[in-house]
N, C-alpha and C. Protein backbone atom coordinates (compact mmCIF):
# COMPACT_ATOMS: atom_id res chain seq x y z
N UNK A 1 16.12 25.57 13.29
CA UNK A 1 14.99 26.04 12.49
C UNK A 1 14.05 24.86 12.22
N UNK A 2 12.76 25.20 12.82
CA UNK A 2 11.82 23.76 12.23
C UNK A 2 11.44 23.27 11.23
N UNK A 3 11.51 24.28 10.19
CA UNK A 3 11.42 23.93 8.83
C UNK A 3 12.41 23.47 8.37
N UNK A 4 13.77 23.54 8.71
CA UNK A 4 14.69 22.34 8.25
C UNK A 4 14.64 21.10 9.11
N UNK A 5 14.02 21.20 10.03
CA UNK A 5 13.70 19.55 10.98
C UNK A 5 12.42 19.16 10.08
N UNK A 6 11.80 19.80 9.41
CA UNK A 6 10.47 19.07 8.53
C UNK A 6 11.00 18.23 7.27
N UNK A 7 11.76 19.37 6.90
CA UNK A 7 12.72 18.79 5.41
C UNK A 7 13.53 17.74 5.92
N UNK A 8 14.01 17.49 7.21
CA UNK A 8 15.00 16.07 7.25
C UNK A 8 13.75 14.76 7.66
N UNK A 9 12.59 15.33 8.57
CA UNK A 9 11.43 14.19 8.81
C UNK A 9 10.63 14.01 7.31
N UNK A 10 10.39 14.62 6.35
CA UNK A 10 10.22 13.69 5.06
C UNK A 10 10.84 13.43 4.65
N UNK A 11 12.53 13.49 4.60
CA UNK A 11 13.15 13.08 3.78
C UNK A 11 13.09 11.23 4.78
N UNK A 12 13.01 11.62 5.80
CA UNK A 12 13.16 10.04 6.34
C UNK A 12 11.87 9.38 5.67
N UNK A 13 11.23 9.96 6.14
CA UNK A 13 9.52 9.66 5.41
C UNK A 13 9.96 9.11 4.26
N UNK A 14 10.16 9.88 2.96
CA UNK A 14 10.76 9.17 2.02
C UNK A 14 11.13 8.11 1.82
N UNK A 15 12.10 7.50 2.59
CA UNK A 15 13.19 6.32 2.89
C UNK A 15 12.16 5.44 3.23
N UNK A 16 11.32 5.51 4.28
CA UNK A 16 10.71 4.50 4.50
C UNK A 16 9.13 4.18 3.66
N UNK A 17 9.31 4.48 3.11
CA UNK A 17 8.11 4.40 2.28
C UNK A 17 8.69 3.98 0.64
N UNK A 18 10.06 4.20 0.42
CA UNK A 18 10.43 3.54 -0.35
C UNK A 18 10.85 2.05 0.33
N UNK A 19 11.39 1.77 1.25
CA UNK A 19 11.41 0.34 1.94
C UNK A 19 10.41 -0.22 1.56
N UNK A 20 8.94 0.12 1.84
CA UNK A 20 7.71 -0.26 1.45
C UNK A 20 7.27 -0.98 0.40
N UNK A 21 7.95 0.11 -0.20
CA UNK A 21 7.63 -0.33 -1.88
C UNK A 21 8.53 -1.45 -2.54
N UNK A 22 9.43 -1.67 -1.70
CA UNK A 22 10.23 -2.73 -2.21
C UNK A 22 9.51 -4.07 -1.18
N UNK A 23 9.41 -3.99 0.01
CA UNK A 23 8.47 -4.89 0.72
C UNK A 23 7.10 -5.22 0.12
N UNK A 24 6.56 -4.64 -0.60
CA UNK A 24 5.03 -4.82 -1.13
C UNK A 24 5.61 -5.63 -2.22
N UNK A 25 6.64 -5.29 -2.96
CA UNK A 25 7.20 -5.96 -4.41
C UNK A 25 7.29 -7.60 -3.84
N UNK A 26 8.36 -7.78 -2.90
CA UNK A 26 8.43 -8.97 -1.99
C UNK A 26 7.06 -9.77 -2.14
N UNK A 27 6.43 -9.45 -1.10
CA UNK A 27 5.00 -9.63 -1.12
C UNK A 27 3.92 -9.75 -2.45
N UNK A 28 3.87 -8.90 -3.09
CA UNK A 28 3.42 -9.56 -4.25
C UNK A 28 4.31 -10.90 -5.06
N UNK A 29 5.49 -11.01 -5.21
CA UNK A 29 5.70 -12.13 -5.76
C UNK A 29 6.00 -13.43 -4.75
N UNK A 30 6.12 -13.49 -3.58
CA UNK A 30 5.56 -14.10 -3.18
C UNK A 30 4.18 -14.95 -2.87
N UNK A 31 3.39 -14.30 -2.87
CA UNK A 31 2.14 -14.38 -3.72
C UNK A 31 2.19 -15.07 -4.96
N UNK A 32 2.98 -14.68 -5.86
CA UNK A 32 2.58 -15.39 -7.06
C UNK A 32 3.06 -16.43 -7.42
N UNK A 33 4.14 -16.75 -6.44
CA UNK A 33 4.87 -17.82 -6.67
C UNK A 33 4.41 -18.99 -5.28
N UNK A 34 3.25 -18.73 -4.46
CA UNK A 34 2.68 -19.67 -3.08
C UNK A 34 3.53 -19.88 -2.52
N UNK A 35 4.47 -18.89 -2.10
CA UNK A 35 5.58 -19.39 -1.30
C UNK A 35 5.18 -18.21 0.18
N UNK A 36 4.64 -19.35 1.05
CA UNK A 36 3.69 -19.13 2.07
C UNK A 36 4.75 -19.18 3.26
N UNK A 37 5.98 -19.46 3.36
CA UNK A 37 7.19 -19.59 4.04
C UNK A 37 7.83 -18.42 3.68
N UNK A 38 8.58 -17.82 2.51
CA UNK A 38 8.40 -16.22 2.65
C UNK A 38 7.80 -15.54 3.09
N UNK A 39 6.22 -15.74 2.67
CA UNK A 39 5.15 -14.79 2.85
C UNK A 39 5.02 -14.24 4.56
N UNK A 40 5.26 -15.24 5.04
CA UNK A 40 5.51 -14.76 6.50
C UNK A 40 6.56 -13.81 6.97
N UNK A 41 7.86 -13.82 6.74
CA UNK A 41 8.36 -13.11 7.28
C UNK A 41 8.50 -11.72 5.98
N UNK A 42 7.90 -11.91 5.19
CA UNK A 42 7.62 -10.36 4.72
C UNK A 42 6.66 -9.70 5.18
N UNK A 43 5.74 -10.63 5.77
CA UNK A 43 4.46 -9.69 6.74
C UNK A 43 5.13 -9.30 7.93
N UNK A 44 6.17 -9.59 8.51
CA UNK A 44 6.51 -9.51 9.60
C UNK A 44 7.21 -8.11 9.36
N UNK A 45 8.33 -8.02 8.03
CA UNK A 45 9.06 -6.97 7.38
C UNK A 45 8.02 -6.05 7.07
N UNK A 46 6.99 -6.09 6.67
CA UNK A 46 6.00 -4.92 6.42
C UNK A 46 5.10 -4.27 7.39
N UNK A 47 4.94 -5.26 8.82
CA UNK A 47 4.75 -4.65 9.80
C UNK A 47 5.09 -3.60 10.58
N UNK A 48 6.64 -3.82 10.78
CA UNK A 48 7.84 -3.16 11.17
C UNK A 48 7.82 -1.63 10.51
N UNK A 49 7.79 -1.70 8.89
CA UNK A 49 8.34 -0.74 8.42
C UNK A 49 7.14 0.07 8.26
N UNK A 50 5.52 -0.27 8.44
CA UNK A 50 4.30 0.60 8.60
C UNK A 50 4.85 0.97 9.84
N UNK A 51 4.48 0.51 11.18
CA UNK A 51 5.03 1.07 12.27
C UNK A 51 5.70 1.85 12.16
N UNK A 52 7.25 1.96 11.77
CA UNK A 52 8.14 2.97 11.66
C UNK A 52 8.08 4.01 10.94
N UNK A 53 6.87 3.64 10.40
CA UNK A 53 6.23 4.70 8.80
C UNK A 53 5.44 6.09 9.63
N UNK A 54 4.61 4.95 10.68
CA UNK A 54 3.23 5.74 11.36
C UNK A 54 4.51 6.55 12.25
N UNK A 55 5.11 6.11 13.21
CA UNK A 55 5.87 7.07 14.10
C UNK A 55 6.54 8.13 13.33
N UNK A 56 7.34 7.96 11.93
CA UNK A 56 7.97 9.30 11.48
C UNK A 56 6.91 9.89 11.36
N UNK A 57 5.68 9.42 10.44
CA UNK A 57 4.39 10.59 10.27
C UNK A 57 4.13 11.15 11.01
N UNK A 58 3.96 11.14 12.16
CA UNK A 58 3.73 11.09 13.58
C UNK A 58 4.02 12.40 13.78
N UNK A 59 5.58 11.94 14.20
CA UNK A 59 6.81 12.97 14.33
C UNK A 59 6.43 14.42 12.98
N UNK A 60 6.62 13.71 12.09
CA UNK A 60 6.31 14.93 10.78
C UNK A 60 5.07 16.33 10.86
N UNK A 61 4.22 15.22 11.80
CA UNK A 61 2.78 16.28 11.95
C UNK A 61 2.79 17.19 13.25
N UNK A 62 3.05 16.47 14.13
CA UNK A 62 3.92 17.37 15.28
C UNK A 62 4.79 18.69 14.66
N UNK A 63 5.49 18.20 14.36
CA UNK A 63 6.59 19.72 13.14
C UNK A 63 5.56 20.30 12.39
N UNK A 64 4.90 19.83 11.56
CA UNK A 64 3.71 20.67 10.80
C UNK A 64 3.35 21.83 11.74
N UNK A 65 2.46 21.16 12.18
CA UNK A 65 1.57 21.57 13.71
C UNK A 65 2.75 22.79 13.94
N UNK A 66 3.91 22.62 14.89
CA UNK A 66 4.44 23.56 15.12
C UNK A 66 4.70 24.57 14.59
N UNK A 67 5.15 24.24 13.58
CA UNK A 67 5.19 25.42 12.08
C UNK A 67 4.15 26.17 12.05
N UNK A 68 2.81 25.26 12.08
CA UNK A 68 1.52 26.11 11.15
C UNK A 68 1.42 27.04 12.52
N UNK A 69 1.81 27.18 13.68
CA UNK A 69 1.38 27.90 14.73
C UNK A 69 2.03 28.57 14.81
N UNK A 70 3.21 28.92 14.42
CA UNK A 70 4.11 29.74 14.39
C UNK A 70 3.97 31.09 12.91
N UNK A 71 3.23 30.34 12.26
CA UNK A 71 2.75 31.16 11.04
C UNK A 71 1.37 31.98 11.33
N UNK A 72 1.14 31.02 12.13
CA UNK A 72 -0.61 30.78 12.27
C UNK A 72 -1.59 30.66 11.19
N UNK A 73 -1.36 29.36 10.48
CA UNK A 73 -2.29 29.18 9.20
C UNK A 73 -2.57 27.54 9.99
N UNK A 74 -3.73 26.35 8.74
CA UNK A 74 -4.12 25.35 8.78
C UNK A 74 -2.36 24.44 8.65
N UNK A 75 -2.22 23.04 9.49
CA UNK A 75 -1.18 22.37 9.62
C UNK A 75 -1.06 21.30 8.13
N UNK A 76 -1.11 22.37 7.20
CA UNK A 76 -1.05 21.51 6.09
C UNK A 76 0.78 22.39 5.04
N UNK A 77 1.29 20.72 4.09
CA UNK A 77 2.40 21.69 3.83
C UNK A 77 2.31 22.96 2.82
N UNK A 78 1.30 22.19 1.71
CA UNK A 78 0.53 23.58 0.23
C UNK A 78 0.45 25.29 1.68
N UNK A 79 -0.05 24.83 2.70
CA UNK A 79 -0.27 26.43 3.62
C UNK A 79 1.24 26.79 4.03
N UNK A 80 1.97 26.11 4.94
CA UNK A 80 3.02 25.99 4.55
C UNK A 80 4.22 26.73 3.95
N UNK A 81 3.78 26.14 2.82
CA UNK A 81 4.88 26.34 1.79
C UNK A 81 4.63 28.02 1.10
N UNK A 82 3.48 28.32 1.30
CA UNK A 82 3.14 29.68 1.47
C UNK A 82 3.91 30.63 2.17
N UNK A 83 4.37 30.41 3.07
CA UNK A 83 4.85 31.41 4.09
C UNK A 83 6.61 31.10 3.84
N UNK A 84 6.48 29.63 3.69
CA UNK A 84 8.35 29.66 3.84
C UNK A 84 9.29 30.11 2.67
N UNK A 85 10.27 30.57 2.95
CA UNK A 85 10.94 31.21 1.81
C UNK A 85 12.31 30.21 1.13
N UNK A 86 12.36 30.38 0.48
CA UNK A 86 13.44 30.45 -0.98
C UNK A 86 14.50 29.72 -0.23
N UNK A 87 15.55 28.79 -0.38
CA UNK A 87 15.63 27.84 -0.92
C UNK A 87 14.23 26.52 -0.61
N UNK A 88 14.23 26.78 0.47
CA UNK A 88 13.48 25.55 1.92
C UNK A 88 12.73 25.33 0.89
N UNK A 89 11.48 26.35 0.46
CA UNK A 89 10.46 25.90 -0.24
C UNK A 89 10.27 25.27 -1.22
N UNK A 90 11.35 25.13 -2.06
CA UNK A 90 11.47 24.69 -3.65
C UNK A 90 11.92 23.09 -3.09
N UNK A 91 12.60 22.99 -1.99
CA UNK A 91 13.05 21.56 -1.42
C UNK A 91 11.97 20.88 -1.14
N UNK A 92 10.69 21.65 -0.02
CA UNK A 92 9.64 21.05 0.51
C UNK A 92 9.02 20.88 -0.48
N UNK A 93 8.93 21.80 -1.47
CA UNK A 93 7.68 21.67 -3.02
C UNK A 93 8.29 20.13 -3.30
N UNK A 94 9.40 19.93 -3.83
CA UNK A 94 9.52 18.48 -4.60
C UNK A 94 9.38 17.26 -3.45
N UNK A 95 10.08 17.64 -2.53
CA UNK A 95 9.57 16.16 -1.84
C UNK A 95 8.64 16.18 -1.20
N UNK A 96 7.26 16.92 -1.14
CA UNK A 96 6.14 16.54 -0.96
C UNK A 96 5.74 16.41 -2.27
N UNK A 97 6.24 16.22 -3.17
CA UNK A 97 5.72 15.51 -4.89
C UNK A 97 6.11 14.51 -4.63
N UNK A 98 7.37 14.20 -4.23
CA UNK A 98 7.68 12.63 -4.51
C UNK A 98 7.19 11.90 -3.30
N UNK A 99 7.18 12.04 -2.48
CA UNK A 99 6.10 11.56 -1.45
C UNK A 99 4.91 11.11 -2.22
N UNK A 100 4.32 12.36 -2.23
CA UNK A 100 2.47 11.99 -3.37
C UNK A 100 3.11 10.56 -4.06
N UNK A 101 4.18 11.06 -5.00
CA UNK A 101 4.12 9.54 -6.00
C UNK A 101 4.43 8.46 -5.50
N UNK A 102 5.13 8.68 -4.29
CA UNK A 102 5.47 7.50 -3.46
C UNK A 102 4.07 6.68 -2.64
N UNK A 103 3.76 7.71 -2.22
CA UNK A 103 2.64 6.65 -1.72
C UNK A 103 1.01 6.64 -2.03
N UNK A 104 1.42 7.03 -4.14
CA UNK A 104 0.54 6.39 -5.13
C UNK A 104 0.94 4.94 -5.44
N UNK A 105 2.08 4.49 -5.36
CA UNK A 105 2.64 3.94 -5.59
C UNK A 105 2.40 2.52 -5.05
N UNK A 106 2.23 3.11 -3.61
CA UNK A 106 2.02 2.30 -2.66
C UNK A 106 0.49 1.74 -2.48
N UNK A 107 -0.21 3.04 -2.98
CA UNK A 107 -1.99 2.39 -3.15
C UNK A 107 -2.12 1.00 -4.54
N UNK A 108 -0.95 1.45 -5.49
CA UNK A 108 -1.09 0.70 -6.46
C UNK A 108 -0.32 -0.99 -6.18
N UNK A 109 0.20 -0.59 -6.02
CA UNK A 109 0.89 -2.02 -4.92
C UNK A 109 -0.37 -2.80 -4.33
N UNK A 110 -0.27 -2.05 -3.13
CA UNK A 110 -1.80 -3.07 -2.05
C UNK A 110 -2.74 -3.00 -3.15
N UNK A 111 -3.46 -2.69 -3.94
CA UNK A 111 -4.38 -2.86 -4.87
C UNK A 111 -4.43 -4.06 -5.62
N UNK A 112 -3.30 -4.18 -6.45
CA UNK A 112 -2.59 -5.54 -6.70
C UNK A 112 -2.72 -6.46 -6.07
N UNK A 113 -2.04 -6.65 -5.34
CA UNK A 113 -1.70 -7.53 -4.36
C UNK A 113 -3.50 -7.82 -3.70
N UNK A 114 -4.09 -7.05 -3.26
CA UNK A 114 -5.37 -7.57 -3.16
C UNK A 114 -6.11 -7.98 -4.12
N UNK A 115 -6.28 -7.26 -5.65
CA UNK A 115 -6.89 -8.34 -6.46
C UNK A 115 -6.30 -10.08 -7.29
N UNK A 116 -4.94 -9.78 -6.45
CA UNK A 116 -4.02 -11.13 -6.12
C UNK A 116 -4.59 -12.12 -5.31
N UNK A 117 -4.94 -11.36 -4.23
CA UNK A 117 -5.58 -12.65 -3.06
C UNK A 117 -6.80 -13.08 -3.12
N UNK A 118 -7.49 -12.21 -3.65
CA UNK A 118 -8.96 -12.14 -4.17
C UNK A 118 -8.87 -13.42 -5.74
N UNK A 119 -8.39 -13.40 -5.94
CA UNK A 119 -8.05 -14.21 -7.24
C UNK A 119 -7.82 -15.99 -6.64
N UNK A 120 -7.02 -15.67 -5.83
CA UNK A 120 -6.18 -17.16 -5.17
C UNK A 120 -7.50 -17.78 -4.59
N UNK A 121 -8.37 -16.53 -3.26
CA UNK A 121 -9.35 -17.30 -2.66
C UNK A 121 -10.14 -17.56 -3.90
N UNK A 122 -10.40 -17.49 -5.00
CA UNK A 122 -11.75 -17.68 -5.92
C UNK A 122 -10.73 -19.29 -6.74
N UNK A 123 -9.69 -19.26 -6.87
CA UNK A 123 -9.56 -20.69 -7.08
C UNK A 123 -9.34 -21.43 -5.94
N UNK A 124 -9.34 -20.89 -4.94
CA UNK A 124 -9.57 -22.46 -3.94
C UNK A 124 -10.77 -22.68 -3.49
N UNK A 125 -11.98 -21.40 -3.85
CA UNK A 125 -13.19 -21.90 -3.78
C UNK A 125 -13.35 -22.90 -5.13
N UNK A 126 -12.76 -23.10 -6.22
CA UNK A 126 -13.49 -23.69 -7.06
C UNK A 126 -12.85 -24.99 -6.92
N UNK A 127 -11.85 -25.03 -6.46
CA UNK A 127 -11.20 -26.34 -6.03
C UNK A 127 -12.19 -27.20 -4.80
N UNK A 128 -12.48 -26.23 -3.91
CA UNK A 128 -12.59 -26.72 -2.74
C UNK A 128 -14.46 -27.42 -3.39
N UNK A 129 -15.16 -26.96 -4.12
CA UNK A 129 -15.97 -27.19 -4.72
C UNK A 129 -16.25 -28.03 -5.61
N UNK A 130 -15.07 -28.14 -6.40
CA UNK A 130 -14.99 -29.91 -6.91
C UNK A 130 -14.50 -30.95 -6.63
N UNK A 131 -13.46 -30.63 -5.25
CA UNK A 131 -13.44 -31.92 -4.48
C UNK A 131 -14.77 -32.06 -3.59
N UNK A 132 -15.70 -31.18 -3.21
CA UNK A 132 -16.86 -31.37 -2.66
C UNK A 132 -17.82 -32.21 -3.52
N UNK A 133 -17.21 -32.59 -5.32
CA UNK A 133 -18.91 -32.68 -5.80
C UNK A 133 -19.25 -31.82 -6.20
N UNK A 134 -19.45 -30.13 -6.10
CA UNK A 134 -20.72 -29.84 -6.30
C UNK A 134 -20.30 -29.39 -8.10
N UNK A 135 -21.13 -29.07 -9.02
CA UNK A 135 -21.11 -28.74 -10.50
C UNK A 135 -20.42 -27.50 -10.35
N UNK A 136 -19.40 -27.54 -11.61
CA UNK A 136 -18.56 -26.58 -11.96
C UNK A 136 -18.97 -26.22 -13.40
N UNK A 137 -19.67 -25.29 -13.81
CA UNK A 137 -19.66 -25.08 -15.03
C UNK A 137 -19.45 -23.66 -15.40
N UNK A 138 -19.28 -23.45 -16.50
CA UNK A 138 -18.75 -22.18 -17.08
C UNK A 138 -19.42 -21.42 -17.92
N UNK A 139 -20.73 -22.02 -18.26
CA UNK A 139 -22.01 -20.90 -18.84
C UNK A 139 -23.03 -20.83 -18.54
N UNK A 140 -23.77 -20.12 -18.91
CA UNK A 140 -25.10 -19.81 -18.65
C UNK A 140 -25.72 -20.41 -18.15
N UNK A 141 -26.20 -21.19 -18.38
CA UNK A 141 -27.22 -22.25 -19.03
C UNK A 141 -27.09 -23.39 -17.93
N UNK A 142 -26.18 -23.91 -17.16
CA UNK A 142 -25.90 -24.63 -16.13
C UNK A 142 -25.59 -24.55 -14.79
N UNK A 143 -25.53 -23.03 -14.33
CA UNK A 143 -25.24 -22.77 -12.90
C UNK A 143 -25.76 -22.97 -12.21
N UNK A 144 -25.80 -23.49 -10.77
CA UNK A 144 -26.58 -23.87 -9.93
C UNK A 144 -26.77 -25.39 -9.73
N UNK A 145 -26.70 -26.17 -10.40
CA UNK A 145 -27.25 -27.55 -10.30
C UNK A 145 -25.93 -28.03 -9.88
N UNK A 146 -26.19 -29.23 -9.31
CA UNK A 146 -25.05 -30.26 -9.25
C UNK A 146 -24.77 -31.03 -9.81
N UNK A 147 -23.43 -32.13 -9.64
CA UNK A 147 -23.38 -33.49 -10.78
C UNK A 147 -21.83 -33.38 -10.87
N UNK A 148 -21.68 -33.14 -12.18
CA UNK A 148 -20.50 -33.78 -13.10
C UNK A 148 -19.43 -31.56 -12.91
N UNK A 149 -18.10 -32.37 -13.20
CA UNK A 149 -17.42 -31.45 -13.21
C UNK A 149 -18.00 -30.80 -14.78
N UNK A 150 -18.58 -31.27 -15.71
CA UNK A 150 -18.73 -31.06 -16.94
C UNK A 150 -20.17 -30.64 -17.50
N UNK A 151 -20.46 -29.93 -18.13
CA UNK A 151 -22.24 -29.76 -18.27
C UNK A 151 -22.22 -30.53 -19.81
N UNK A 152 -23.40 -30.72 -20.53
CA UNK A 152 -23.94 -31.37 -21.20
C UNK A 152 -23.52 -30.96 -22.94
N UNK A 153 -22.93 -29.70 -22.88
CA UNK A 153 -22.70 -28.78 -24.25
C UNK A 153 -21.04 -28.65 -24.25
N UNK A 154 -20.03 -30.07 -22.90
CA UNK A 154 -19.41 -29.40 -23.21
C UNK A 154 -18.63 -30.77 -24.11
């Protein structure tokens, strides 16, 4: 039955998207701790497990697809879950919820983690800027000019 081959391809789905979320965790504290020798082979670990992410999806939409043609509705699961009956559906209803939260989860992660890196490059521009010389100041009243790490008010 393909609708129980859908329910075992998210449940893998699942699995790997919780991997994820523990790989992004990795990755963010790595990050916070500049440990640029981790940081590598967790990019390497998060490569892997997107890849293996995209092929189950893959696989998952293929089964959709088959399903929705066999119903003949749109290859979505809400259409879906319309047609399939009693137990299957109450199974597919929750783990396409925990999916959703799973890979909210996962937007909130990379989000992080990018206003993480975004953060790091803005202090090594200001570093890289006062070993250059140029003025570092912190109000109004002085931006732009060059000189002293220090403005005149401070």
């Amino acid at each position: 039955m393909m609708e129980k081959k859908l329910m075992k391809m998210m449940e893998e789905e699942k699995e790997k998207v919780t991997e994820l979320i523990e790989v992004l965790k990795d990755k963010r504290e790595a990050i916070e701790k500049n440990d640029t020798v981790s940081l590598k082979s967790i990019l390497e670990k998060e490569k892997k497990t997107v890849d293996d992410l995209n092929k189950i999806e893959s696989e998952r939409l293929d089964i959709t697809r088959q399903i929705a043609n066999g119903y003949n509705v749109e290859p979505t699961i809400s259409e879906l879950l319309t047609h399939i009956g009693e137990p299957l559906r109450h199974d597919l209803t929750l783990m396409a919820a925990r999916l959703t939260e799973l890979l909210n989860e996962v937007s909130l992660l990379n989000l992080g983690i990018q206003q993480m890196i975004a953060y790091r490059l803005e202090e090594f521009d200001v570093l890289m800027d006062a070993i250059r010389g140029k003025r570092i100041t912190y109000d109004k009243y002085e931006k732009g000019k060059s000189g002293t790490v220090f403005n005149r008010r401070a």
